[in-house]
C-alpha atoms as a PDB file:
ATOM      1  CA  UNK A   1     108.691 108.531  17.086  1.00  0.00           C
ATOM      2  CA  UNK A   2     107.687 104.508  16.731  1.00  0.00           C
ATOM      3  CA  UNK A   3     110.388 103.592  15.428  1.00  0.00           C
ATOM      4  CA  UNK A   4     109.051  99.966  15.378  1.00  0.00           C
ATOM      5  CA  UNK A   5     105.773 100.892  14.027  1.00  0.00           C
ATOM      6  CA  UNK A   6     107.791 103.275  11.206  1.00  0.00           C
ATOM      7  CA  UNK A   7     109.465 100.286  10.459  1.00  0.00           C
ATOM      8  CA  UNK A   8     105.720  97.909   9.990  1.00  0.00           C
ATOM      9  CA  UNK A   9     104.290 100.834   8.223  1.00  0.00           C
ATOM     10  CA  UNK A  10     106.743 101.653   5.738  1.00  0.00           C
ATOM     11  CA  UNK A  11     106.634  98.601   4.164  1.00  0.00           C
ATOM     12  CA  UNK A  12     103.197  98.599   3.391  1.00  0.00           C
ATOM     13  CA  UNK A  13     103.283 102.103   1.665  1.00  0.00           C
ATOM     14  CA  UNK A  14     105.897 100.628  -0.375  1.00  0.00           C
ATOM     15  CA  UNK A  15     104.110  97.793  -1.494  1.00  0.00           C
ATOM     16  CA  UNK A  16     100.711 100.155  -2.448  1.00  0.00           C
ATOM     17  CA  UNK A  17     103.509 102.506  -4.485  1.00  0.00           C
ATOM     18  CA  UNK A  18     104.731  99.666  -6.183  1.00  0.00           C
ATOM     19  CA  UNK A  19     101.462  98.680  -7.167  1.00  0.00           C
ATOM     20  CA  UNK A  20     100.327  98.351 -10.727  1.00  0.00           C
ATOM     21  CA  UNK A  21      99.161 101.177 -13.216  1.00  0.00           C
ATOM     22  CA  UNK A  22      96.157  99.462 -13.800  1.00  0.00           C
ATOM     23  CA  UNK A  23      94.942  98.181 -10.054  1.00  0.00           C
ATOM     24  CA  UNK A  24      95.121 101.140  -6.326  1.00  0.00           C
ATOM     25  CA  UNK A  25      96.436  99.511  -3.796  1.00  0.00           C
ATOM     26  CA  UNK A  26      95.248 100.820   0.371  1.00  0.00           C
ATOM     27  CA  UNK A  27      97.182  99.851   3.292  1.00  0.00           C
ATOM     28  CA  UNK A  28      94.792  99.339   6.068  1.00  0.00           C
ATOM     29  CA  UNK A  29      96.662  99.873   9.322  1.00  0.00           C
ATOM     30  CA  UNK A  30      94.596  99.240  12.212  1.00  0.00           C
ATOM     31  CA  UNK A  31      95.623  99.126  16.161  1.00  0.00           C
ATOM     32  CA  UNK A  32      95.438  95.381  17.189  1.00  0.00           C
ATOM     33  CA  UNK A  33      92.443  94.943  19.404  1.00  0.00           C
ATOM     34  CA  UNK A  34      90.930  98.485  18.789  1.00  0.00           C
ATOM     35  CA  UNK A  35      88.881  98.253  15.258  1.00  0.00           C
ATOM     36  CA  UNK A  36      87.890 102.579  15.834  1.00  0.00           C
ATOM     37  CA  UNK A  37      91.868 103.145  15.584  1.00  0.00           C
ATOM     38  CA  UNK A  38      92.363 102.955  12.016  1.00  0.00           C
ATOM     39  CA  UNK A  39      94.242 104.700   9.025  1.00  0.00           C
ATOM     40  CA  UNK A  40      94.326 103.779   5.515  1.00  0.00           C
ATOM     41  CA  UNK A  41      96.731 104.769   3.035  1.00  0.00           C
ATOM     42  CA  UNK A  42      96.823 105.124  -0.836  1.00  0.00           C
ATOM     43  CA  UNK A  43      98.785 106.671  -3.372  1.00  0.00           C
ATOM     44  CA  UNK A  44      98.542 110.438  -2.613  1.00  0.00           C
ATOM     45  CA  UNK A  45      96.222 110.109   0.656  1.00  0.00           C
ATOM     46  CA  UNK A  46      95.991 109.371   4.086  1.00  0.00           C
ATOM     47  CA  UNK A  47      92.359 108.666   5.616  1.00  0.00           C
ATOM     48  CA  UNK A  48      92.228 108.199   9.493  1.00  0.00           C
ATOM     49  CA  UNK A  49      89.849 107.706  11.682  1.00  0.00           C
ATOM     50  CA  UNK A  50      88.478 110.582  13.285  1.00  0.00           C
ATOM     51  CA  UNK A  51      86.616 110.776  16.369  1.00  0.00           C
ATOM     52  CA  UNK A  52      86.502 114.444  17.196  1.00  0.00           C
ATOM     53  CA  UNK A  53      84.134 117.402  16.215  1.00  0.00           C
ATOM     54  CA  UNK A  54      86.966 120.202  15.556  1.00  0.00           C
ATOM     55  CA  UNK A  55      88.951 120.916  12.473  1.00  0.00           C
ATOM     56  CA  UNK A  56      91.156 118.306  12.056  1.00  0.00           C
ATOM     57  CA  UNK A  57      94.154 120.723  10.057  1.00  0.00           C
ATOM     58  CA  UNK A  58      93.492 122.984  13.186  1.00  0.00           C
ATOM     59  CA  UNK A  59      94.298 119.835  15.564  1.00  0.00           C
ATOM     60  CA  UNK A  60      97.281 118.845  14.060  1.00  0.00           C
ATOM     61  CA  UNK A  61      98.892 122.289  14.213  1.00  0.00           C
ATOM     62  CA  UNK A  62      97.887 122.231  17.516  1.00  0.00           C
ATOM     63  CA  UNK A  63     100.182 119.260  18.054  1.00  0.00           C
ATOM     64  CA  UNK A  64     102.698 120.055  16.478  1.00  0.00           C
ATOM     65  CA  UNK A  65     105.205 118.846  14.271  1.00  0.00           C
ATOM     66  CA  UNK A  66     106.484 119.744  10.565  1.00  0.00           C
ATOM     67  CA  UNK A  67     103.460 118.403   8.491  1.00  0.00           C
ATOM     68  CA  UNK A  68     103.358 120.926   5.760  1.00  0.00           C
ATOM     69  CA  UNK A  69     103.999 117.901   3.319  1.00  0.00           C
ATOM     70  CA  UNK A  70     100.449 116.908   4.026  1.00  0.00           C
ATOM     71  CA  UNK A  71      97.267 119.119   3.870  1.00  0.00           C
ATOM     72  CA  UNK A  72      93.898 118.648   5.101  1.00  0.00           C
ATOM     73  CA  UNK A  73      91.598 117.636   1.979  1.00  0.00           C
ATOM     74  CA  UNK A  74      88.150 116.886   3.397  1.00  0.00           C
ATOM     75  CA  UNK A  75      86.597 115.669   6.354  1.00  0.00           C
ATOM     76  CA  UNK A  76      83.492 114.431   8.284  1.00  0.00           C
ATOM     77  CA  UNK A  77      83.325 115.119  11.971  1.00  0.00           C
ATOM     78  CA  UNK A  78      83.130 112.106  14.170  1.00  0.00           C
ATOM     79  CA  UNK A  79      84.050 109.859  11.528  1.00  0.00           C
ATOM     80  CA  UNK A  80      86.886 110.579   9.134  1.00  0.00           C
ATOM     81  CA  UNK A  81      89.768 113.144   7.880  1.00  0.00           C
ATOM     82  CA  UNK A  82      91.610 112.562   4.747  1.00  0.00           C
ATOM     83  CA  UNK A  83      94.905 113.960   4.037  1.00  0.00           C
ATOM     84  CA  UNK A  84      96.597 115.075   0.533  1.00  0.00           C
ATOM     85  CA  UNK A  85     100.245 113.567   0.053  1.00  0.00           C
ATOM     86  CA  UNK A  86     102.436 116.362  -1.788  1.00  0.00           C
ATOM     87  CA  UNK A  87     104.061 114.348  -4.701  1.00  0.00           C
ATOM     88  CA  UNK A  88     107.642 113.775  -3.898  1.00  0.00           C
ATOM     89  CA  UNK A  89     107.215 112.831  -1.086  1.00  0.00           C
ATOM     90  CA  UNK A  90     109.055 109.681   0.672  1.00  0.00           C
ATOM     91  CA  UNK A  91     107.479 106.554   1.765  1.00  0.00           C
ATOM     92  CA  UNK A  92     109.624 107.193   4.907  1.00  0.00           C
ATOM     93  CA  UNK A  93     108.412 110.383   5.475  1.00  0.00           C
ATOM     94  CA  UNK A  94     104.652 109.520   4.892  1.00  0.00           C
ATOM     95  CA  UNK A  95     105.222 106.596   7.414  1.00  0.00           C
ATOM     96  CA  UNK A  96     106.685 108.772  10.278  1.00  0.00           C
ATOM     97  CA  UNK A  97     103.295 111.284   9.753  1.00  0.00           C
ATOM     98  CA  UNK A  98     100.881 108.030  10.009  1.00  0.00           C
ATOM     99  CA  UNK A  99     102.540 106.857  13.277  1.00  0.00           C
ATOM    100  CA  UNK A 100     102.341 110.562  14.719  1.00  0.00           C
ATOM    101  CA  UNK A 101      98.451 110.781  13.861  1.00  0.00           C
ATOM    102  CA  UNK A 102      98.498 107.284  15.565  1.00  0.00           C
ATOM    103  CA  UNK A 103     100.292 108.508  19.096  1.00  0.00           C
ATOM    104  CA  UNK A 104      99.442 112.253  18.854  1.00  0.00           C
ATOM    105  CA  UNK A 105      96.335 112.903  17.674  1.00  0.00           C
ATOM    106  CA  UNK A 106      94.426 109.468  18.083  1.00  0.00           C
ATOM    107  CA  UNK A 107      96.222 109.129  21.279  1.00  0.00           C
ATOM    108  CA  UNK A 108      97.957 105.547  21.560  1.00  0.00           C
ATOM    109  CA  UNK A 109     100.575 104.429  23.700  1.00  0.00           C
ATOM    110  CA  UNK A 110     103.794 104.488  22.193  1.00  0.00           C
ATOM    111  CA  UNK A 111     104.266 100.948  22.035  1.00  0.00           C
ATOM    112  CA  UNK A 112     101.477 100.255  20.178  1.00  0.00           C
ATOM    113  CA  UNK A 113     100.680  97.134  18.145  1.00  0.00           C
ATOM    114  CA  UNK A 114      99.485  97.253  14.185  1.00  0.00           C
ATOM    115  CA  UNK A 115      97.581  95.167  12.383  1.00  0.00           C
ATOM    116  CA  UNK A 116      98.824  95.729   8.702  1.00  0.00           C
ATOM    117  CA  UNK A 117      97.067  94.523   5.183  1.00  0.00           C
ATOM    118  CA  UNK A 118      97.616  96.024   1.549  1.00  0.00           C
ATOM    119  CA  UNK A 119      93.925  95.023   0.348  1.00  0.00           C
ATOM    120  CA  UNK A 120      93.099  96.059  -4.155  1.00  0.00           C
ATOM    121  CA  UNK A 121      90.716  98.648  -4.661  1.00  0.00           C
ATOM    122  CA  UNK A 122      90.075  97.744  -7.923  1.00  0.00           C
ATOM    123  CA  UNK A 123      91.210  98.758 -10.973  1.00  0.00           C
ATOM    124  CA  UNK A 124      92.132 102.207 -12.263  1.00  0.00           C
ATOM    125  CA  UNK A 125      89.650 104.007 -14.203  1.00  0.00           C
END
């Protein structure tokens, strides 16, 4: 595990938890110098970027790992898959899954650099 990159994450999720009733918050967290490694977090979901044509809930068992906290919700292939949060659970714990989909399945080194910004959405309908 990152534990530098947990630790630049984490943050971040706070700060879009924290956010107002009225206004979503997204962490953007992109891999300095590589725009097509990307994953955004809001309350509830994880989007990443997703270059690959197979099911991306079969890919991540495939890896590995205790990710039953998070469950596929939809995806396009070659472009995106966007995971369901399980309410409850930890900003921690939601930080440690991003930085696995960063090194496991989107395959970066494991000293990776971030780029990190907590951008509004807009407000809440």
């Amino acid at each position: 595990m990152g534990a530098d990159q947990v630790a630049e994450i984490r943050p971040a999720l706070v700060e879009v938890m924290a956010g107002s009733a009225e206004q979503d918050l997204c962490a953007n967290l992109t891999v300095s110098g590589d725009a097509g490694q990307w994953i955004q977090a809001t309350r509830g979901l994880v989007n990443m970027a997703y270059p690959f044509h197979d099911d991306p809930a079969q890919r991540v068992a495939a890896l590995g790992g205790e990710w039953r906290d998070f469950e596929l919700k939809t995806w396009k292939a070659g472009l995106y898959a966007t995971f369901r949060v399980r309410e409850g659970v930890s900003t921690l714990q939601t930080a440690r899954f991003i930085d696995w989909l960063f090194r496991e399945a989107l395959a970066c080194d494991a000293d990776y650099a971030l780029d990190v910004e907590v951008v509004s959405l807009g407000e809440r309908r």
